[in-house]
Protein backbone atom coordinates (compact mmCIF):
# COMPACT_ATOMS: atom_id res chain seq x y z
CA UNK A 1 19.11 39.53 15.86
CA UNK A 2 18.25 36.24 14.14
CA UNK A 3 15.60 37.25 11.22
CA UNK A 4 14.38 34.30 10.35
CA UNK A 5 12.57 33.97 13.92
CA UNK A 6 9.34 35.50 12.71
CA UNK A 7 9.18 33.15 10.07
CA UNK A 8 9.90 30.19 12.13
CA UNK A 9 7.24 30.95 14.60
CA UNK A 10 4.82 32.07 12.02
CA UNK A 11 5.67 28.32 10.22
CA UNK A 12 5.15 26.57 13.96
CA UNK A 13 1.61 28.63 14.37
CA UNK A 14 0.82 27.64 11.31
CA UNK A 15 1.71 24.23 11.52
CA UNK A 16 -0.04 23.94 15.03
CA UNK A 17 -3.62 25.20 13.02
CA UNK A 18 -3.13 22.62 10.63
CA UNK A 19 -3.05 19.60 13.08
CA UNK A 20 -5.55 20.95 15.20
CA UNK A 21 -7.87 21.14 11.75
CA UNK A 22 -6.84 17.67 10.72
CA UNK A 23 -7.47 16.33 13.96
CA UNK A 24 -11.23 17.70 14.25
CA UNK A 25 -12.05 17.37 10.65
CA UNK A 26 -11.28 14.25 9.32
CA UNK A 27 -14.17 13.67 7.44
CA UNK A 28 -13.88 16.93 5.23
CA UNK A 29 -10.17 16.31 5.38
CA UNK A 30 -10.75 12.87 3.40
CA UNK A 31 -12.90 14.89 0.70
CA UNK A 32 -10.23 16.93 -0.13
CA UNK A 33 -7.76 14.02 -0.37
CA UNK A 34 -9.75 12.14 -2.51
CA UNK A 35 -10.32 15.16 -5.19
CA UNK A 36 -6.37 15.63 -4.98
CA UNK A 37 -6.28 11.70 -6.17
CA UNK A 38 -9.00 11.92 -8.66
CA UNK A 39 -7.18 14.84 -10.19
CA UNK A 40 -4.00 12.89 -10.63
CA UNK A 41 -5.84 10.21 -12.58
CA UNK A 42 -7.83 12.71 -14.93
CA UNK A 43 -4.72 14.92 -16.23
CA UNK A 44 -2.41 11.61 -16.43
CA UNK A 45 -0.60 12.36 -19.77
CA UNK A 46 -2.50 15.59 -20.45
CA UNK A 47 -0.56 18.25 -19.03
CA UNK A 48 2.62 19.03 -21.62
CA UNK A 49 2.68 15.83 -22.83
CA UNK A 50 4.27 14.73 -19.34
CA UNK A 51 3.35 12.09 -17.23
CA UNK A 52 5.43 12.78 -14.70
CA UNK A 53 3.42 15.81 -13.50
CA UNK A 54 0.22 13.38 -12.75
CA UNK A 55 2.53 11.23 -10.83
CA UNK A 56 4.25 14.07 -9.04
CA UNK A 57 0.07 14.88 -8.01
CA UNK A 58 -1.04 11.74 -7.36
CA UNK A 59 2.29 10.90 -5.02
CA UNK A 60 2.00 14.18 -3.22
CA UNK A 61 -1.94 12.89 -2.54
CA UNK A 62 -0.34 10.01 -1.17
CA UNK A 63 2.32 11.51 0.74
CA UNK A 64 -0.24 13.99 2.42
CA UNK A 65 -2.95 10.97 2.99
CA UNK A 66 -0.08 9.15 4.61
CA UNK A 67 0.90 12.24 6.86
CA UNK A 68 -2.52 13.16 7.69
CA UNK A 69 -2.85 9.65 8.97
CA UNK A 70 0.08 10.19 11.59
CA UNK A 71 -1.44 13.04 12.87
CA UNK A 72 -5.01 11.75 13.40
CA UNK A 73 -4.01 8.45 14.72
CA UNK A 74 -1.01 11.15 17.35
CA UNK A 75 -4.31 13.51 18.26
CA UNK A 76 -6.42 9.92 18.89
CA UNK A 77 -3.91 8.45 20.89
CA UNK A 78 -3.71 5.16 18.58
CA UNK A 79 -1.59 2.41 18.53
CA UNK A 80 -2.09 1.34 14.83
CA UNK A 81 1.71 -0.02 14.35
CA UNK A 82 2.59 -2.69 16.83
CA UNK A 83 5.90 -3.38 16.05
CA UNK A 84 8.09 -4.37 18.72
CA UNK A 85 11.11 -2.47 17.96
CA UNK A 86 11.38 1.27 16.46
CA UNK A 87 14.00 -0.05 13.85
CA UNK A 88 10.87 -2.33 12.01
CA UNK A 89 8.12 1.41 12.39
CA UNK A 90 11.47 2.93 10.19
CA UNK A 91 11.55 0.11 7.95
CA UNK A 92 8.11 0.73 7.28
CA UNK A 93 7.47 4.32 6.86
CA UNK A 94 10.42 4.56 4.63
CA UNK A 95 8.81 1.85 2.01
CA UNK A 96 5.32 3.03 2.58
CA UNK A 97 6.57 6.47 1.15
CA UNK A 98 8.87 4.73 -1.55
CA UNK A 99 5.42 2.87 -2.57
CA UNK A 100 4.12 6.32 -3.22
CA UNK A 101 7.03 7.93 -4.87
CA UNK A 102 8.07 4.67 -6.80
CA UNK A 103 6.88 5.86 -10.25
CA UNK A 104 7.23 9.50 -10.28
CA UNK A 105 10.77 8.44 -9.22
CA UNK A 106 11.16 6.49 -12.04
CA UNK A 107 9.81 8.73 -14.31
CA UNK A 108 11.63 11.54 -13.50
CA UNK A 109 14.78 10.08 -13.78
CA UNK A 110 13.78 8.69 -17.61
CA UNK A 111 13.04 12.76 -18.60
CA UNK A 112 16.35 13.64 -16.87
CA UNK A 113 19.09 10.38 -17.42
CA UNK A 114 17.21 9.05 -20.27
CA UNK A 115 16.91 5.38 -20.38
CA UNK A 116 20.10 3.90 -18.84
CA UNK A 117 19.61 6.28 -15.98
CA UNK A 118 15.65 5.21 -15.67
CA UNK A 119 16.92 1.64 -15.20
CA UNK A 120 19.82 2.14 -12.57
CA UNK A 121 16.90 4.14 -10.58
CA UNK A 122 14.59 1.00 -11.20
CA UNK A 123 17.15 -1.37 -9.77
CA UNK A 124 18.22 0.91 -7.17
CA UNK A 125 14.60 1.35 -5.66
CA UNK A 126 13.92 -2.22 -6.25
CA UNK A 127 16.81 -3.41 -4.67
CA UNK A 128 15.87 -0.81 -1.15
CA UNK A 129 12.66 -2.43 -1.14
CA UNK A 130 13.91 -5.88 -1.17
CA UNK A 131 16.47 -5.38 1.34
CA UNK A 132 13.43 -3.52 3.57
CA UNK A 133 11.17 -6.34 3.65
CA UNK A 134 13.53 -9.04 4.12
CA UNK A 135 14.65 -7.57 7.01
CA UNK A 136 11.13 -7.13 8.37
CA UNK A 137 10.29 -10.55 7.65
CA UNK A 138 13.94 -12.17 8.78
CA UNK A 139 14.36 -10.19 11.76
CA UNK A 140 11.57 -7.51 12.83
CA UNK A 141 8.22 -9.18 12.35
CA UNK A 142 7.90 -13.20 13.45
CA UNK A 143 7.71 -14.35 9.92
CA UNK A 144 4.31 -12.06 9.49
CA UNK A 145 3.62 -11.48 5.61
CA UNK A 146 4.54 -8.12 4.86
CA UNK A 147 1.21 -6.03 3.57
CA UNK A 148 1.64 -3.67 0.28
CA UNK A 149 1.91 -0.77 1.60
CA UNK A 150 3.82 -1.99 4.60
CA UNK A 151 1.59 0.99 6.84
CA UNK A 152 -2.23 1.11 5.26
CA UNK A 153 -4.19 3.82 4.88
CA UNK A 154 -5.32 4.72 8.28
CA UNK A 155 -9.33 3.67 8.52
CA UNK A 156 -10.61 7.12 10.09
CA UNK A 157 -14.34 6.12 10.53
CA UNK A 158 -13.47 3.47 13.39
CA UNK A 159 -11.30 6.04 15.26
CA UNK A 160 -13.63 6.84 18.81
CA UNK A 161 -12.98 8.12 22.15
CA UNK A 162 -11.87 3.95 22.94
CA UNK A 163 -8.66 4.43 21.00
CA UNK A 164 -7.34 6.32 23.35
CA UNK A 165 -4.95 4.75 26.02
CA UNK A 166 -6.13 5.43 28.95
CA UNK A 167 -9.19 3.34 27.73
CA UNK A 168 -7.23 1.02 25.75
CA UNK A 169 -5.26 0.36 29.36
CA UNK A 170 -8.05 -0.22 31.65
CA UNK A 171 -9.39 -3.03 29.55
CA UNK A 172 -6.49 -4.78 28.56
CA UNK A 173 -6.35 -6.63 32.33
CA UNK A 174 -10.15 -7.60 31.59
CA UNK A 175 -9.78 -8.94 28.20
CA UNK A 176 -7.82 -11.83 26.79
CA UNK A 177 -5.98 -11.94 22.83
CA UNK A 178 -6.87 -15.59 21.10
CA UNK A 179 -3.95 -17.02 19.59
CA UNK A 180 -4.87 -18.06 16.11
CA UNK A 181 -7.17 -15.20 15.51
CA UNK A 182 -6.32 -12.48 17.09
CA UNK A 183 -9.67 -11.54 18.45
CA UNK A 184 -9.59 -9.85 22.10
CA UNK A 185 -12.37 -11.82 23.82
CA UNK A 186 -13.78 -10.29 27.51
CA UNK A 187 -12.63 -12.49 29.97
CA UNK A 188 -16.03 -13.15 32.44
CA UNK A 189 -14.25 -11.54 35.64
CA UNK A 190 -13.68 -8.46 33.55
CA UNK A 191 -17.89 -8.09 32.40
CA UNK A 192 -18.94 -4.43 33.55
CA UNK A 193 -22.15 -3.96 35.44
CA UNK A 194 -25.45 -4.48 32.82
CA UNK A 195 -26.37 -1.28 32.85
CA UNK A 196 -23.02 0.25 31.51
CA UNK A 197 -22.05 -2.60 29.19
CA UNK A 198 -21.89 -1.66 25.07
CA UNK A 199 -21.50 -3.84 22.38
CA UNK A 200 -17.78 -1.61 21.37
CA UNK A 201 -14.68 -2.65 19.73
CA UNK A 202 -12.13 -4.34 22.57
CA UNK A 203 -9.02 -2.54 22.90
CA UNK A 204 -5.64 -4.31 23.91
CA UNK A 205 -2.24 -3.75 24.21
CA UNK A 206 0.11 -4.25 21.49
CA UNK A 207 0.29 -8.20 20.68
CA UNK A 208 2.61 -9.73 18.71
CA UNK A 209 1.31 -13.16 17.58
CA UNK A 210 3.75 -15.46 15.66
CA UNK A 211 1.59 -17.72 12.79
CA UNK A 212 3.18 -20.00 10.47
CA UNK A 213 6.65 -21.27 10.41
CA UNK A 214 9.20 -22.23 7.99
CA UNK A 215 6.10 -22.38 5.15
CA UNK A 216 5.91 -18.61 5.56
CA UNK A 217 9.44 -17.79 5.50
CA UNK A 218 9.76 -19.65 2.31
CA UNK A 219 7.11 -18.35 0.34
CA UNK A 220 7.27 -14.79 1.60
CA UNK A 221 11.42 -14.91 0.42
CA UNK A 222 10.20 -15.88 -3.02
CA UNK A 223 7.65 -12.66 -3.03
CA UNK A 224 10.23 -10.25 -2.00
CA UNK A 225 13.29 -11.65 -4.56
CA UNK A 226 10.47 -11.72 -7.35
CA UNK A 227 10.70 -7.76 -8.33
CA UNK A 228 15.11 -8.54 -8.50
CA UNK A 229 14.56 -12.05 -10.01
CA UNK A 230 12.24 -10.13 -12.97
CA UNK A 231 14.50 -7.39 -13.65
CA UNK A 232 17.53 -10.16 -14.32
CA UNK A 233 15.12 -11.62 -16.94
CA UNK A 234 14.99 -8.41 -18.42
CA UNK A 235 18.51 -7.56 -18.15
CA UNK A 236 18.98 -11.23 -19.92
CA UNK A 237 15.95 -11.96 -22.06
CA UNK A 238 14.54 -8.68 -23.25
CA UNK A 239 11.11 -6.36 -21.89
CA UNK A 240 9.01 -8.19 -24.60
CA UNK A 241 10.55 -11.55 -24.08
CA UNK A 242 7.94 -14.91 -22.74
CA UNK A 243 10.51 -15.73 -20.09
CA UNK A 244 10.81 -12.27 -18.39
CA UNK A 245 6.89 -12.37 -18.31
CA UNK A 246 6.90 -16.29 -17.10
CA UNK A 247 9.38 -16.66 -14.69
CA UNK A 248 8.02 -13.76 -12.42
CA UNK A 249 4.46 -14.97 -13.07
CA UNK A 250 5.67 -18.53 -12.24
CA UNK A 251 7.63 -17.06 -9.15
CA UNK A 252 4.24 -15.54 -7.79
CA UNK A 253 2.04 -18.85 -8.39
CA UNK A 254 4.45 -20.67 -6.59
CA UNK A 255 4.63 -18.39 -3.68
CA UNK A 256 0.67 -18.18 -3.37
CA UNK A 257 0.28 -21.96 -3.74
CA UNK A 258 2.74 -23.00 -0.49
CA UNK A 259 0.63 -20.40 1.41
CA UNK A 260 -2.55 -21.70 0.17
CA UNK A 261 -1.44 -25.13 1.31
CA UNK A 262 -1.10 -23.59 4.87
CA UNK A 263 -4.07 -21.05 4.78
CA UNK A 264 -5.66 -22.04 8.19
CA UNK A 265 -2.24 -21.34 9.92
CA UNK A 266 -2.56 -17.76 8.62
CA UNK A 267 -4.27 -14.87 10.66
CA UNK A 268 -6.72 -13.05 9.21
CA UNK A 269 -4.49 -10.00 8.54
CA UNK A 270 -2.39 -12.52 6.27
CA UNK A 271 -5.50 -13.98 4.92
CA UNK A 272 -6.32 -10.44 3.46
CA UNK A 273 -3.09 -9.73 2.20
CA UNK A 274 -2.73 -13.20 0.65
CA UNK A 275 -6.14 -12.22 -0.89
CA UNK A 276 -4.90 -9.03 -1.94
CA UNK A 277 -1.60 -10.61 -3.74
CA UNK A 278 -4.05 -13.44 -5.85
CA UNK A 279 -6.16 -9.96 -6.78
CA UNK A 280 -3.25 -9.34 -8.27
CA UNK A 281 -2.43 -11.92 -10.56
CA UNK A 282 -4.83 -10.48 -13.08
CA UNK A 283 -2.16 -7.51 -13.57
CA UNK A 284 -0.58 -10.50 -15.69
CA UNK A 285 -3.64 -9.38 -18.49
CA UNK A 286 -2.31 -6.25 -18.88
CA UNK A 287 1.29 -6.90 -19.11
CA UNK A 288 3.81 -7.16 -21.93
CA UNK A 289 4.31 -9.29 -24.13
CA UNK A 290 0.54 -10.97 -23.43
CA UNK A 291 -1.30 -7.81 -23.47
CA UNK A 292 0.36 -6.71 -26.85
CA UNK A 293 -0.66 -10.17 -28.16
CA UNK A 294 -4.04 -11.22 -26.57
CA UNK A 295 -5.42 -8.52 -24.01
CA UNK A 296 -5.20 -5.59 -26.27
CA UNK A 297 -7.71 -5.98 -29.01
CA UNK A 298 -10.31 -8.10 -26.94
CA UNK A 299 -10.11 -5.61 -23.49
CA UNK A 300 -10.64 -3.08 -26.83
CA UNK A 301 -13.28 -4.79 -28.34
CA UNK A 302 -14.84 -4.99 -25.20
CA UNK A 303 -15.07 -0.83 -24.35
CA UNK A 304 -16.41 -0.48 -27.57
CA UNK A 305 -19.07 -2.37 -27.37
CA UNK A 306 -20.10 -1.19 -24.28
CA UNK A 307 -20.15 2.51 -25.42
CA UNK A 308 -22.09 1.37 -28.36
CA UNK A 309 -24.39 0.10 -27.04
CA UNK A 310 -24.85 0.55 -23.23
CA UNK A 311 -26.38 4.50 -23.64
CA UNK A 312 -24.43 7.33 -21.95
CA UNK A 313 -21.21 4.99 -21.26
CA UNK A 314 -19.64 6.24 -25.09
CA UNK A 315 -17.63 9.53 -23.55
CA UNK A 316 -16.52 7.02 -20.41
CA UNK A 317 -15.30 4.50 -22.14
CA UNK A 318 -13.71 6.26 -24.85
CA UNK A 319 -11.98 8.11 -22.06
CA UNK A 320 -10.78 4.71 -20.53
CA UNK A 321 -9.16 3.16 -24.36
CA UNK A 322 -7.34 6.59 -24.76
CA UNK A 323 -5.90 6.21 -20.70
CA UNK A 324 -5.03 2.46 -21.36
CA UNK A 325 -1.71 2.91 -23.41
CA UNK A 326 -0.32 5.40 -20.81
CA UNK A 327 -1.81 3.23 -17.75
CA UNK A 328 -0.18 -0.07 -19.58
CA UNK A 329 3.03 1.69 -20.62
CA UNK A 330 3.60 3.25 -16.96
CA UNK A 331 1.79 0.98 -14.19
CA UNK A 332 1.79 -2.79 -15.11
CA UNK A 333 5.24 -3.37 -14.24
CA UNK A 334 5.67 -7.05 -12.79
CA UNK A 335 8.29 -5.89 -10.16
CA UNK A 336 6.05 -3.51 -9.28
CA UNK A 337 4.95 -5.27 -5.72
């Protein structure tokens, strides 16, 4: 008699309650995910002096966000990754998770291998991620820029009874995909009768639409080798050294500028990740050695002032100068992609 039967099917029926709760409730489901997150950020550093216990929160947050996703977009009948092969949805849901886990990773393996061991971890995770994206950009995605985290945060309030496929099939023969854009357009054969016409999202088929050329390739190499190129500055140069911090930074203007130069080739997916990557840029601020030298005191100054004298913003932004040294010391890591 196997004995752990019960348990399994107890596990199953419980599992089964949970999906069919996520599925109807996603609403109240995003509530609780977002005081998981917000919990992370308060006890960061607070809880036995170790950070890694905020990170362990705020990945698990992530990690259940990014699962609770999958289900929804299952129960909805989505097709939110359009990826032509399976090998490419792998790819990506192994670096979305990484993204997550990246720091508590790190972390944890400083309190257990001490330094040495923090920085084998560092290269080794930086080195997966490279490999990952290259081989979504070389081989699995038509030169496409790949978006940080490869699989976003499923957006929940669009999801309607025209995601699901059987809808999603009966108007992909009426409706037509423009090339540049993207944008599924009604073709005038396809128009429904006045009286049953809406003014809903289109729904089509998976479409994989190829933008760019050689431009892309080039500049989106120089992203992905940045995080590698950084750590050999390091490895050479020193944390604290000008040339670890310049190089990377001069890596990343580069990269932006050759897609700038080509921005109306770019879909408008790319457009919001290139936006995303120039948003950026201003992590420079807060990174050593410039922070230590010009960001510090004036980003300081600043706070204070503001709690002086801007009423009821003293407790916040005293909060904010006494989370800045562990949010500088752990986050604003230029490899960090």
């Amino acid at each position: 008699m196997d004995v752990s039967s019960p348990w399994l099917l107890d596990l199953n029926s419980l599992y089964a309650k949970y999906v069919k709760w996520v599925s109807g409730n996603p609403s109240a489901l995003g509530d609780v995910e977002m005081a998981v997150k917000w919990l992370s950020y308060f006890v960061a550093g607070k809880i036995n002096n170790s950070p890694a216990v905020s990170e362990l929160v705020y990945s698990l947050s992530n990690l259940l966000v990014f699962f609770n996703d999958r289900i929804i977009e299952k129960a909805n009948g989505c097709t939110i990754q359009t990826d032509s092969s399976s090998l490419a949805r792998q790819i990506k849901n192994i670096l979305t998770m990484l993204e997550y886990c990246e720091v508590f990773i790190e972390l944890s393996a400083h309190k257990l291998w001490g330094s040495r061991g923090r920085w084998f971890v560092i290269v080794v995770v930086q080195s997966v991620k490279c490999i990952g994206r290259l081989i979504l950009t070389m081989f699995c995605q038509n030169n496409n820029i790949v978006k940080n985290p490869p699989i976003p945060v499923l957006d929940r309030s669009n999801l309607t009874e025209t995601n699901r496929p059987d809808s999603t099939f009966q108007e992909q023969s009426d409706t037509v995909v423009l090339k540049r854009s993207g944008r599924v357009l009604r073709k005038v054969e396809g128009a429904p009768p006045i009286a049953t016409r809406n003014f809903k999202k289109l729904k089509h088929g998976p479409v994989v639409i190829q933008y760019g050329g050689r431009f892309i390739r080039t500049a989106e190499l120089m992203y992905i080798f940045k995080p590698l190129v950084h750590l050999a500055c390091i490895r050479l140069y020193g944390m604290k050294s000008w040339k670890s911090y310049l190089v990377p930074m001069a890596i990343d203007a580069a990269s932006l500028r050759i897609y700038y130069k080509h921005r109306s080739d770019l879909s408008r997916d790319q457009k919001q990740e290139l936006s995303r990557r120039c948003v950026s840029m201003l992590l420079y601020l807060m990174r050593s050695p410039f922070y230590d030298r010009y960001s510090k005191q004036r980003i300081a100054s600043l706070l204070t002032g503001i709690g002086s004298k801007v009423p009821f913003t003293g407790a916040i932004t005293s909060m904010i100068l006494s989370y800045i040294p562990h949010w500088q010391e752990t986050y604003f890591y230029m490899w960090s992609t």
